[in-house]
C-alpha atoms as a PDB file:
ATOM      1  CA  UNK A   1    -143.524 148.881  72.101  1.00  0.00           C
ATOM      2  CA  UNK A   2    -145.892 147.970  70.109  1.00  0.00           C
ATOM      3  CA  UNK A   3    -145.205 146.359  66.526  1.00  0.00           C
ATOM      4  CA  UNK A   4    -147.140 146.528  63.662  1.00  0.00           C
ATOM      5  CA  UNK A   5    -149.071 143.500  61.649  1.00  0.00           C
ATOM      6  CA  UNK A   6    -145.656 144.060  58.826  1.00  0.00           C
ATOM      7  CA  UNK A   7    -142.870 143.694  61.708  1.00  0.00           C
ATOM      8  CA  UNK A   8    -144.607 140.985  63.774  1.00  0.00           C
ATOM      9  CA  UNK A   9    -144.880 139.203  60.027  1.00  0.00           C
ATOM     10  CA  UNK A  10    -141.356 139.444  59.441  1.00  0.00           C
ATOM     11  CA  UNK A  11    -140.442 138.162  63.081  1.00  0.00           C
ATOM     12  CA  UNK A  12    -142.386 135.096  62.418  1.00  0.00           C
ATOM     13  CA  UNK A  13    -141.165 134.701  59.281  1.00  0.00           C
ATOM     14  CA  UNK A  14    -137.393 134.522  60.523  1.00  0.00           C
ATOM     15  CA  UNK A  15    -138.134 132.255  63.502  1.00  0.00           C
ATOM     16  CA  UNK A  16    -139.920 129.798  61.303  1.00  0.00           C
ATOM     17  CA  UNK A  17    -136.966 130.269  58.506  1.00  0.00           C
ATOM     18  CA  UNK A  18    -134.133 129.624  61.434  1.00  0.00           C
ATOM     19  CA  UNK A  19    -136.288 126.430  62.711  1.00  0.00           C
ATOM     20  CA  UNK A  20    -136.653 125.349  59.410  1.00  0.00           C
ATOM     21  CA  UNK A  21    -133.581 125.254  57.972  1.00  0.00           C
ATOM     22  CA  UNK A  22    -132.300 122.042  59.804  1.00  0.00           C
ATOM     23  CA  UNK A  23    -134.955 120.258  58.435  1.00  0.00           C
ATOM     24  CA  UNK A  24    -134.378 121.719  55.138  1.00  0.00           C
ATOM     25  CA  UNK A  25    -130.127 120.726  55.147  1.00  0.00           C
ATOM     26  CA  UNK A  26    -128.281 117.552  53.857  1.00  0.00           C
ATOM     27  CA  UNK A  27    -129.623 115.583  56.612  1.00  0.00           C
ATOM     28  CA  UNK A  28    -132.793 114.946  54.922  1.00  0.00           C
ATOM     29  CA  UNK A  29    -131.773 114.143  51.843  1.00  0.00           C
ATOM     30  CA  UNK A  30    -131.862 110.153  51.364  1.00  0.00           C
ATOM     31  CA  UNK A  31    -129.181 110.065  49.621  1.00  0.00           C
ATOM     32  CA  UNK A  32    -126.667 111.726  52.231  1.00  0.00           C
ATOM     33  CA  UNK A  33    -128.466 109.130  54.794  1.00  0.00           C
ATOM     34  CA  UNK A  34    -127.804 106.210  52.357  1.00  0.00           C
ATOM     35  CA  UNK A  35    -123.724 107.419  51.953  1.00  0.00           C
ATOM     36  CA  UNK A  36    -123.908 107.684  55.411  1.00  0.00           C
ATOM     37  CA  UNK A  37    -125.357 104.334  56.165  1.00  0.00           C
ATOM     38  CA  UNK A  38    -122.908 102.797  53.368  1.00  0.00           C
ATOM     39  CA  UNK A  39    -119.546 104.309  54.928  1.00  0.00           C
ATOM     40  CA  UNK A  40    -120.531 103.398  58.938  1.00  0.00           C
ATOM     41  CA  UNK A  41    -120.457  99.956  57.427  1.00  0.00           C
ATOM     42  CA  UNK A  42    -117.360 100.154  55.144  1.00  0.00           C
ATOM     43  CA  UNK A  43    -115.609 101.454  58.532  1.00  0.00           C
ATOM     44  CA  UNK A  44    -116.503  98.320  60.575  1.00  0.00           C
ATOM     45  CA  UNK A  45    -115.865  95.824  58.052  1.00  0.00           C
ATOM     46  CA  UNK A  46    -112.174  97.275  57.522  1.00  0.00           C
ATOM     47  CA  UNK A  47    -112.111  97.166  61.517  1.00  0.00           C
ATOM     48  CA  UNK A  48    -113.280  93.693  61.392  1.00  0.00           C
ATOM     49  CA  UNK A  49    -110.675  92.803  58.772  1.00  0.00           C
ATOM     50  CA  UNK A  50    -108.185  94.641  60.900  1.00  0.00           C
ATOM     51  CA  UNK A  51    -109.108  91.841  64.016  1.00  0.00           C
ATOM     52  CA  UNK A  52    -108.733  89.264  61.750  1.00  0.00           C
ATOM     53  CA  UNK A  53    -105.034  90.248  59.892  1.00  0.00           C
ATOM     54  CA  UNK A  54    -103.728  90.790  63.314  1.00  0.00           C
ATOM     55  CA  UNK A  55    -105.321  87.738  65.050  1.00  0.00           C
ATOM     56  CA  UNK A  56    -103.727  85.371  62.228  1.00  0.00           C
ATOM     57  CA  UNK A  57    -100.544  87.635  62.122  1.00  0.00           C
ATOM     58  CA  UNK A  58    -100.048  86.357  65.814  1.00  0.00           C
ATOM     59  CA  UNK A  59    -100.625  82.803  65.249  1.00  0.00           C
ATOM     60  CA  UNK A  60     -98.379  82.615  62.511  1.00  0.00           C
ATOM     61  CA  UNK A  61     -95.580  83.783  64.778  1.00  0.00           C
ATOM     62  CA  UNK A  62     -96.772  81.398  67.450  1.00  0.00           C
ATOM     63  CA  UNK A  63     -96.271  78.547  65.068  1.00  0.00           C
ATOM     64  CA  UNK A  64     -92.842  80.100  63.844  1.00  0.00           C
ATOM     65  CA  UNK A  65     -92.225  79.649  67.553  1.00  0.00           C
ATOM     66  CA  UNK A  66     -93.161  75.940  67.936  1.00  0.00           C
ATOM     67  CA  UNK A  67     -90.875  74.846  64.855  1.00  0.00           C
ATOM     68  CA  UNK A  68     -87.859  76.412  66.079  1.00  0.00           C
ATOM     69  CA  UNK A  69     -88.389  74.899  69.228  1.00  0.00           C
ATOM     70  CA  UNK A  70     -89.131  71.301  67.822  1.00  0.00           C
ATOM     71  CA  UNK A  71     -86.041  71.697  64.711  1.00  0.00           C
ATOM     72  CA  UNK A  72     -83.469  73.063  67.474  1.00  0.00           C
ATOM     73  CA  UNK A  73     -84.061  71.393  70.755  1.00  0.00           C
ATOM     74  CA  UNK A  74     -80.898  72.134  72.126  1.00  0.00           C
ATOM     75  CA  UNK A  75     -79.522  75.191  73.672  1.00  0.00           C
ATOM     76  CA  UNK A  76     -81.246  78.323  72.878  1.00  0.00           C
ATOM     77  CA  UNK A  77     -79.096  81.487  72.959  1.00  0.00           C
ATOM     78  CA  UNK A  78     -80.226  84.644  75.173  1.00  0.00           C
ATOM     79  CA  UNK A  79     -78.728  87.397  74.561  1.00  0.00           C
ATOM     80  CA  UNK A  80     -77.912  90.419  77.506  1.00  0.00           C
ATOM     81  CA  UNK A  81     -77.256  93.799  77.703  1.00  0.00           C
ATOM     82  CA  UNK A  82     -74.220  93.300  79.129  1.00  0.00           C
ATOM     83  CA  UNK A  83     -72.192  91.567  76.509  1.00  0.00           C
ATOM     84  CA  UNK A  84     -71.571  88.015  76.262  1.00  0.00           C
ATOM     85  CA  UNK A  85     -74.553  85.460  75.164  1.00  0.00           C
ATOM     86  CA  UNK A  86     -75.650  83.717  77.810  1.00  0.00           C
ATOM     87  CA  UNK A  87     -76.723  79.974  76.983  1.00  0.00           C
ATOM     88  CA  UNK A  88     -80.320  78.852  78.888  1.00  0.00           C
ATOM     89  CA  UNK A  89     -80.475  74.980  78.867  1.00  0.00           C
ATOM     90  CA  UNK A  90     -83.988  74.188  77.225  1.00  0.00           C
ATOM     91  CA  UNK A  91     -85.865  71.406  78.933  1.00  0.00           C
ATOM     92  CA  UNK A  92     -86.001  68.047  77.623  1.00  0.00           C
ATOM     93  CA  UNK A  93     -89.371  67.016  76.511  1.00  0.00           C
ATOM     94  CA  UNK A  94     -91.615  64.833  79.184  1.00  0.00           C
ATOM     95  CA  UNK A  95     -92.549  61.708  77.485  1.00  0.00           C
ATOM     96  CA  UNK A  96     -95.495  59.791  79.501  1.00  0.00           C
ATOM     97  CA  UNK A  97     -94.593  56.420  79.973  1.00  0.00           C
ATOM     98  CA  UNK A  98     -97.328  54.532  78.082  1.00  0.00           C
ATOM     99  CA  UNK A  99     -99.352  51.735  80.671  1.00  0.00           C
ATOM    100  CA  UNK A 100     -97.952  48.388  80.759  1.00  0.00           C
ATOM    101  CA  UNK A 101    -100.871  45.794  79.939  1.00  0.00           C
ATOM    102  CA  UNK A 102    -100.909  42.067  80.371  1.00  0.00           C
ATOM    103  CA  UNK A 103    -101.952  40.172  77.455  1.00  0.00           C
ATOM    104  CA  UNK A 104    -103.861  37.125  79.182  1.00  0.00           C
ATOM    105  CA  UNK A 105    -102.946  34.078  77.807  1.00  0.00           C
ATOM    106  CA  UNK A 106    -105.296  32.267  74.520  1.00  0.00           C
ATOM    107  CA  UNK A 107    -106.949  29.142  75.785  1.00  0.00           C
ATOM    108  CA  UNK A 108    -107.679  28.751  71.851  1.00  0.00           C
ATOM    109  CA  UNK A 109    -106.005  25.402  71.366  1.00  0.00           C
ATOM    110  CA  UNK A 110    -102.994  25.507  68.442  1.00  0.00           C
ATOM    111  CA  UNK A 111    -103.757  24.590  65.136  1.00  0.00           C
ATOM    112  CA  UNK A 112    -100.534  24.488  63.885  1.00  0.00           C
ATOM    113  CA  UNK A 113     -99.786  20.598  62.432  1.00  0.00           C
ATOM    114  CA  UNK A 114     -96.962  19.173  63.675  1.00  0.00           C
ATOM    115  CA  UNK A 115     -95.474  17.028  61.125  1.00  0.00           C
ATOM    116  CA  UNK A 116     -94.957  13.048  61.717  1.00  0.00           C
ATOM    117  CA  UNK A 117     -91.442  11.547  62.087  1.00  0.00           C
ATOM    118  CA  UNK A 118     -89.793   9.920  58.906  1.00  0.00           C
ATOM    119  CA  UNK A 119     -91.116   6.084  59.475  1.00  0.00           C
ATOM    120  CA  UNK A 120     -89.553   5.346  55.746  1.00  0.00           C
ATOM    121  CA  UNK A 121     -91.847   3.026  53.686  1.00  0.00           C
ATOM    122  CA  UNK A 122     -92.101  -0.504  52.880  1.00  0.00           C
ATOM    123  CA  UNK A 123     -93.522  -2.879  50.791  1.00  0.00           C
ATOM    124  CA  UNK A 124     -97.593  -1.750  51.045  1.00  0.00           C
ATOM    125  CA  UNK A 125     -96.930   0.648  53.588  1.00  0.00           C
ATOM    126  CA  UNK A 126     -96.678   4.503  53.276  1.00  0.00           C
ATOM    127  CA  UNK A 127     -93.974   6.680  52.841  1.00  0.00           C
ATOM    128  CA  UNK A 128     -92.534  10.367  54.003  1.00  0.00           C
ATOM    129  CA  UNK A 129     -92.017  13.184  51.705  1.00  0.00           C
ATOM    130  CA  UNK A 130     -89.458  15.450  51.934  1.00  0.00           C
ATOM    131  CA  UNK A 131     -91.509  18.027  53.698  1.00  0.00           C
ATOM    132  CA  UNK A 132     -93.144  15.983  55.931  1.00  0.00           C
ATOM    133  CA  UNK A 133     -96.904  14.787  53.921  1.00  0.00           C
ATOM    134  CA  UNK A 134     -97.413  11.673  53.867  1.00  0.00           C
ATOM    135  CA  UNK A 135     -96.952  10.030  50.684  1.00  0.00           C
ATOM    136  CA  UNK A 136     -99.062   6.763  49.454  1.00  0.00           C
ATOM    137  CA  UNK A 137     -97.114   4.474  48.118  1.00  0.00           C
ATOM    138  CA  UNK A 138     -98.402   1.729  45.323  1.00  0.00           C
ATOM    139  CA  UNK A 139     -98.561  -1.755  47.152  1.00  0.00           C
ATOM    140  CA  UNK A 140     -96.046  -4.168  45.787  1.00  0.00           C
ATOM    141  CA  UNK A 141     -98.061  -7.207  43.645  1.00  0.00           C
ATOM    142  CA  UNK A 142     -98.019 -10.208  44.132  1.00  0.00           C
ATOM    143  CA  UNK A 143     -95.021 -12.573  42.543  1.00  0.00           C
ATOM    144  CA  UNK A 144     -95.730 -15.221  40.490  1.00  0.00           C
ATOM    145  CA  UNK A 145     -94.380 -18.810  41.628  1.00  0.00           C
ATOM    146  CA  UNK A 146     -92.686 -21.128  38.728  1.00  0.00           C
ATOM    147  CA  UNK A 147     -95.315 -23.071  37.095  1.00  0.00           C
ATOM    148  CA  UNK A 148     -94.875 -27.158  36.895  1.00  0.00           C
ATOM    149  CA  UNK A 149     -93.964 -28.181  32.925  1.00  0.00           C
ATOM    150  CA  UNK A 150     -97.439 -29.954  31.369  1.00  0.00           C
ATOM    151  CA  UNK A 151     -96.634 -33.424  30.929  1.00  0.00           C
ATOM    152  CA  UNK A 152     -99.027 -36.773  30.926  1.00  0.00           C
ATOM    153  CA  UNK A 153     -99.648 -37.971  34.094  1.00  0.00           C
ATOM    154  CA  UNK A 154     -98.649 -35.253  36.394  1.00  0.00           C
ATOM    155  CA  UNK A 155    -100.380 -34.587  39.427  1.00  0.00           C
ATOM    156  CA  UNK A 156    -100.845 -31.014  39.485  1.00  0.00           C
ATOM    157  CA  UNK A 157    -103.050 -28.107  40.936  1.00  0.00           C
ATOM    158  CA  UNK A 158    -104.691 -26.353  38.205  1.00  0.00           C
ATOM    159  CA  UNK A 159    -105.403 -22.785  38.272  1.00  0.00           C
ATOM    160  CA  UNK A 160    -108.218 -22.110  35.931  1.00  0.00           C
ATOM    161  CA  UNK A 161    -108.919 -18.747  34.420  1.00  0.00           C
ATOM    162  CA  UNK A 162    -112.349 -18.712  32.241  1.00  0.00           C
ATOM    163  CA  UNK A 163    -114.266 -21.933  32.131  1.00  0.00           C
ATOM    164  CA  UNK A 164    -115.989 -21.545  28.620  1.00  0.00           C
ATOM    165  CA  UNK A 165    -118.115 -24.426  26.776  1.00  0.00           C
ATOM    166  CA  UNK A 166    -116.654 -26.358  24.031  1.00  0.00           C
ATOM    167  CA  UNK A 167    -115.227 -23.963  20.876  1.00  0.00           C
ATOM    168  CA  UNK A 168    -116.430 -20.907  22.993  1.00  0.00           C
ATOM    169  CA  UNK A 169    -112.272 -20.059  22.284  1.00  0.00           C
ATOM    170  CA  UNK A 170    -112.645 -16.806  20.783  1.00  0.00           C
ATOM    171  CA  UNK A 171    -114.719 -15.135  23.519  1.00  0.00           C
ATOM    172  CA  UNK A 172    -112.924 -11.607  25.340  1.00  0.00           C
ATOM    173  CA  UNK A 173    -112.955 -13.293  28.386  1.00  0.00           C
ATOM    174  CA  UNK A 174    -111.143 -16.270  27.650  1.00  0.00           C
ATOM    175  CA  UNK A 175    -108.820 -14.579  25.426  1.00  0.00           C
ATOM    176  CA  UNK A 176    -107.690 -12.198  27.631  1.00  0.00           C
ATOM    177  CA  UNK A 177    -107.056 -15.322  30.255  1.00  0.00           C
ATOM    178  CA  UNK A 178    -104.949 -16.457  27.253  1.00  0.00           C
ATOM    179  CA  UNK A 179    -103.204 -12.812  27.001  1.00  0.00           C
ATOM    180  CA  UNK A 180    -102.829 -12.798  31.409  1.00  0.00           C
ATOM    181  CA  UNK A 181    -101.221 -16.339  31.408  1.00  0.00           C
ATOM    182  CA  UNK A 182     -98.718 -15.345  28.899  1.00  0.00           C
ATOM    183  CA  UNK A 183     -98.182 -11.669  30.207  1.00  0.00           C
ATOM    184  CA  UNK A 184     -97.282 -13.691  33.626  1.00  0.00           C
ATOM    185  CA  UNK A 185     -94.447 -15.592  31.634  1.00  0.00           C
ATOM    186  CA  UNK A 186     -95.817 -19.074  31.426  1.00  0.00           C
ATOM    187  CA  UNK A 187     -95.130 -21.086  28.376  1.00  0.00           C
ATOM    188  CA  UNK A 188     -95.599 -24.772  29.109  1.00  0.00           C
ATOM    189  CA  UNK A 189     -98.983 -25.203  28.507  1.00  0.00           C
ATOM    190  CA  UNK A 190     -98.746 -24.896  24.855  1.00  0.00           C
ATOM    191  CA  UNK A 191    -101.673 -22.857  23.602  1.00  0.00           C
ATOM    192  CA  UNK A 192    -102.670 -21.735  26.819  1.00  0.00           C
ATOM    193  CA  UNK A 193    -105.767 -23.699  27.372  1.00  0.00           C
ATOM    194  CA  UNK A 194    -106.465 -26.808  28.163  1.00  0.00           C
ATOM    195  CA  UNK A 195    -109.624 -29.780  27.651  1.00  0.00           C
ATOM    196  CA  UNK A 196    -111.045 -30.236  31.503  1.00  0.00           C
ATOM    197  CA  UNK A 197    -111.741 -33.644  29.958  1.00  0.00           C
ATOM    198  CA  UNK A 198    -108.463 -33.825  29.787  1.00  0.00           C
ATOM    199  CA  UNK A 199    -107.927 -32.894  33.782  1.00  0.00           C
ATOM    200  CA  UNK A 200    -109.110 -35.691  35.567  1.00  0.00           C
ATOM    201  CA  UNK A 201    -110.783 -34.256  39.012  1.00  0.00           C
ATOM    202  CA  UNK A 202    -111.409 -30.966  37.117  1.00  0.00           C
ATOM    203  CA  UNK A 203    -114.687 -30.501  36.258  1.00  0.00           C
ATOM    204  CA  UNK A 204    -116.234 -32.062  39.646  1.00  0.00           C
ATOM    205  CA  UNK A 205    -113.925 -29.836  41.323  1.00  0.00           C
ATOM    206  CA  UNK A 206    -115.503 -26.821  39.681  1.00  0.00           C
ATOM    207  CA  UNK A 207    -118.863 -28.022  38.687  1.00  0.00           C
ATOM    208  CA  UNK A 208    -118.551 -27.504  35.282  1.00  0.00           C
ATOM    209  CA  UNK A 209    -118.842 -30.217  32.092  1.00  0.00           C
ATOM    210  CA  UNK A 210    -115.896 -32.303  31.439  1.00  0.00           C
ATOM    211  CA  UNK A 211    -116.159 -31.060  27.657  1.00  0.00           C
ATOM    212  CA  UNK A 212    -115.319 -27.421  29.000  1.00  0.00           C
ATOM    213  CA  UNK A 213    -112.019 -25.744  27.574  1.00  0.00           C
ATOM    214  CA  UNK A 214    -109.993 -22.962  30.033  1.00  0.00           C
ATOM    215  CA  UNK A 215    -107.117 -20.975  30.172  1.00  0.00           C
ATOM    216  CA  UNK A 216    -104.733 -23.030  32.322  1.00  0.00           C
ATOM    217  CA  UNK A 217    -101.587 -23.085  34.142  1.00  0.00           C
ATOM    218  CA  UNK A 218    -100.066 -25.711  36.680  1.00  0.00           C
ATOM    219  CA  UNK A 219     -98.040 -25.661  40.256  1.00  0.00           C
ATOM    220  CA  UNK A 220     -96.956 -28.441  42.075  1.00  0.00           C
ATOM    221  CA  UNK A 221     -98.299 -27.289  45.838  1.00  0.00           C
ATOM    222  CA  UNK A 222    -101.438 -25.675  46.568  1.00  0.00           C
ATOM    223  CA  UNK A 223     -99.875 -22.726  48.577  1.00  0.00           C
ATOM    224  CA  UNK A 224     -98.288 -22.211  44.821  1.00  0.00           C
ATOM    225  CA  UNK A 225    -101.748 -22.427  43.008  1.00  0.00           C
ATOM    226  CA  UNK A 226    -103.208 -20.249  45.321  1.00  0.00           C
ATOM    227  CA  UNK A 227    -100.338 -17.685  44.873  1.00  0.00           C
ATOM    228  CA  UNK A 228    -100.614 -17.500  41.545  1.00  0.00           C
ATOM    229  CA  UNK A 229    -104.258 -17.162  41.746  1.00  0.00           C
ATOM    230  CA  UNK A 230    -103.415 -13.601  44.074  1.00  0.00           C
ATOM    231  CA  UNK A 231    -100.996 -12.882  41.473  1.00  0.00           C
ATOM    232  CA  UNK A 232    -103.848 -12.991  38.247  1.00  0.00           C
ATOM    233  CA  UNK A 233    -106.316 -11.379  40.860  1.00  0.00           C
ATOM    234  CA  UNK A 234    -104.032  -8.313  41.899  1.00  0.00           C
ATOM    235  CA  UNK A 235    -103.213  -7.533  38.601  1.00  0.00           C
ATOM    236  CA  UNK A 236    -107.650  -7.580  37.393  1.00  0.00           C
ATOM    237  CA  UNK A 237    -107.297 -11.052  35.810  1.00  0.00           C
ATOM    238  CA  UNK A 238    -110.793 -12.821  36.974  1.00  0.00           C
ATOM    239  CA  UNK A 239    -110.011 -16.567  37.993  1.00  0.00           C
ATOM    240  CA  UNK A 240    -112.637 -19.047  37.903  1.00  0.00           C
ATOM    241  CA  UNK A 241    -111.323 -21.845  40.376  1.00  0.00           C
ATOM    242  CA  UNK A 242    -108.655 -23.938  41.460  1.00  0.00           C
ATOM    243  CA  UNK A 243    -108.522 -27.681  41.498  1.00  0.00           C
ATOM    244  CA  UNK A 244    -106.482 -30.943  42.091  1.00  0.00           C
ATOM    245  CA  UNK A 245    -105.816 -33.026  39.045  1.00  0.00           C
ATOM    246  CA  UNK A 246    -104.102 -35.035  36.908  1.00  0.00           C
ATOM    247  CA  UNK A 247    -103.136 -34.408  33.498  1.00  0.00           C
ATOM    248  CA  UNK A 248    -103.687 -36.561  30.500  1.00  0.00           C
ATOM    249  CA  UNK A 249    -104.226 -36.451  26.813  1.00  0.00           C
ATOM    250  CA  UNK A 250    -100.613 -36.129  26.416  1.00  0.00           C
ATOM    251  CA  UNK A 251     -99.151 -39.081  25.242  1.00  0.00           C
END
């Protein structure tokens, strides 16, 4: 049968109408696409989320786990169907025996001081302290020996302190020879000084005029003299010489 320019129209029309109208529905709309899009990815993320929530759910009953185990390491209870708990003995913890190791011995020699045995101390030696230091002790001076009383005609050793020209009295030096002499104790000699006129042997003994003046003291023996010159010495008193003589200008 044959159909007509009008029926053949309206056939075509509906065929392209039916094709059409997918292309025409929600589908092409960019919003619908974008909703679309937006919940595909709302659905994974709450799956994600999911994963996660369950994955930390289980390792926080793992850890419950471990500290029950570590704060009761006794007996654990396991209970049966039957009736009565039955008690399971838990193992005791391995400990691994940590390796021995063998310290070599130091060939660094010891610095440590050992302290010196109590010696005590003597006269110009040194002493101990309580702990152990060594203490220096002050040497003891010299003594001074008992001086021979100035008289006329005595023969004498002379220990002369500061050999000083005629009325050269009043110098430091000699005055402090005066001071030393009677600091030592000595009184016999009067003033303290004496002519070396006056002291025969004197002055060629110490090369000096026989009108000199000089702090002065006397001993009868030389060993004396020369102890009493260590004596002045040790305590900074300067002596000039020492010399054989006899005294005059005292009668």
């Amino acid at each position: 049968m044959d159909l007509d320019d009008a029926e053949l129209e309206t056939q075509l029309r509906e065929t392209l109408h039916r094709a059409a109208a997918p292309v025409h529905g929600e589908g092409v709309f960019k919003e619908a696409i974008r909703n679309e899009v937006a919940r595909r990815q709302a659905s994974r993320d709450r799956a994600r989320w999911t994963g996660r929530i369950f994955l930390a759910t289980a390792v926080a009953a793992a850890a419950a786990v471990a500290a029950f185990v570590l704060i009761d390491p006794g007996e654990s209870d396991v209970k049966t169907d039957d009736g009565p708990v039955a008690t399971q003995p838990t193992a005791p913890p391995t400990t691994e025996a940590a390796p021995t190791t063998t310290e070599a011995p130091s060939t660094t020699p010891s610095t440590t001081a050992t302290p010196a045995p109590d010696t005590g101390s003597g006269d110009g030696g040194q002493g101990q302290g309580a702990s152990g230091t060594t203490v220096p002790t002050t040497p003891a001076l010299p003594e001074f020996p008992p001086e021979h009383p100035l008289e006329h005609g005595a023969n004498v050793w002379g220990v002369y302190l500061d050999v000083e020209p005629a009325g050269q009295d009043s110098t430091p030096e000699f005055l402090a020879g005066i001071q030393s002499i009677k600091d030592a104790g000595y009184t016999s000699a009067g003033e303290g000084y004496s002519g070396i006129g006056c002291d025969d042997g004197a002055a060629e003994t110490l090369g000096v005029s026989p009108d000199s003046i000089s702090p002065a003291v006397y001993f009868d023996t030389e060993e004396q003299a020369n102890q009493a010159k260590a004596a002045f010495e040790a305590r900074g008193q300067h002596v000039d010489g020492i010399a054989h003589v006899t005294t005059y200008c005292l009668d």
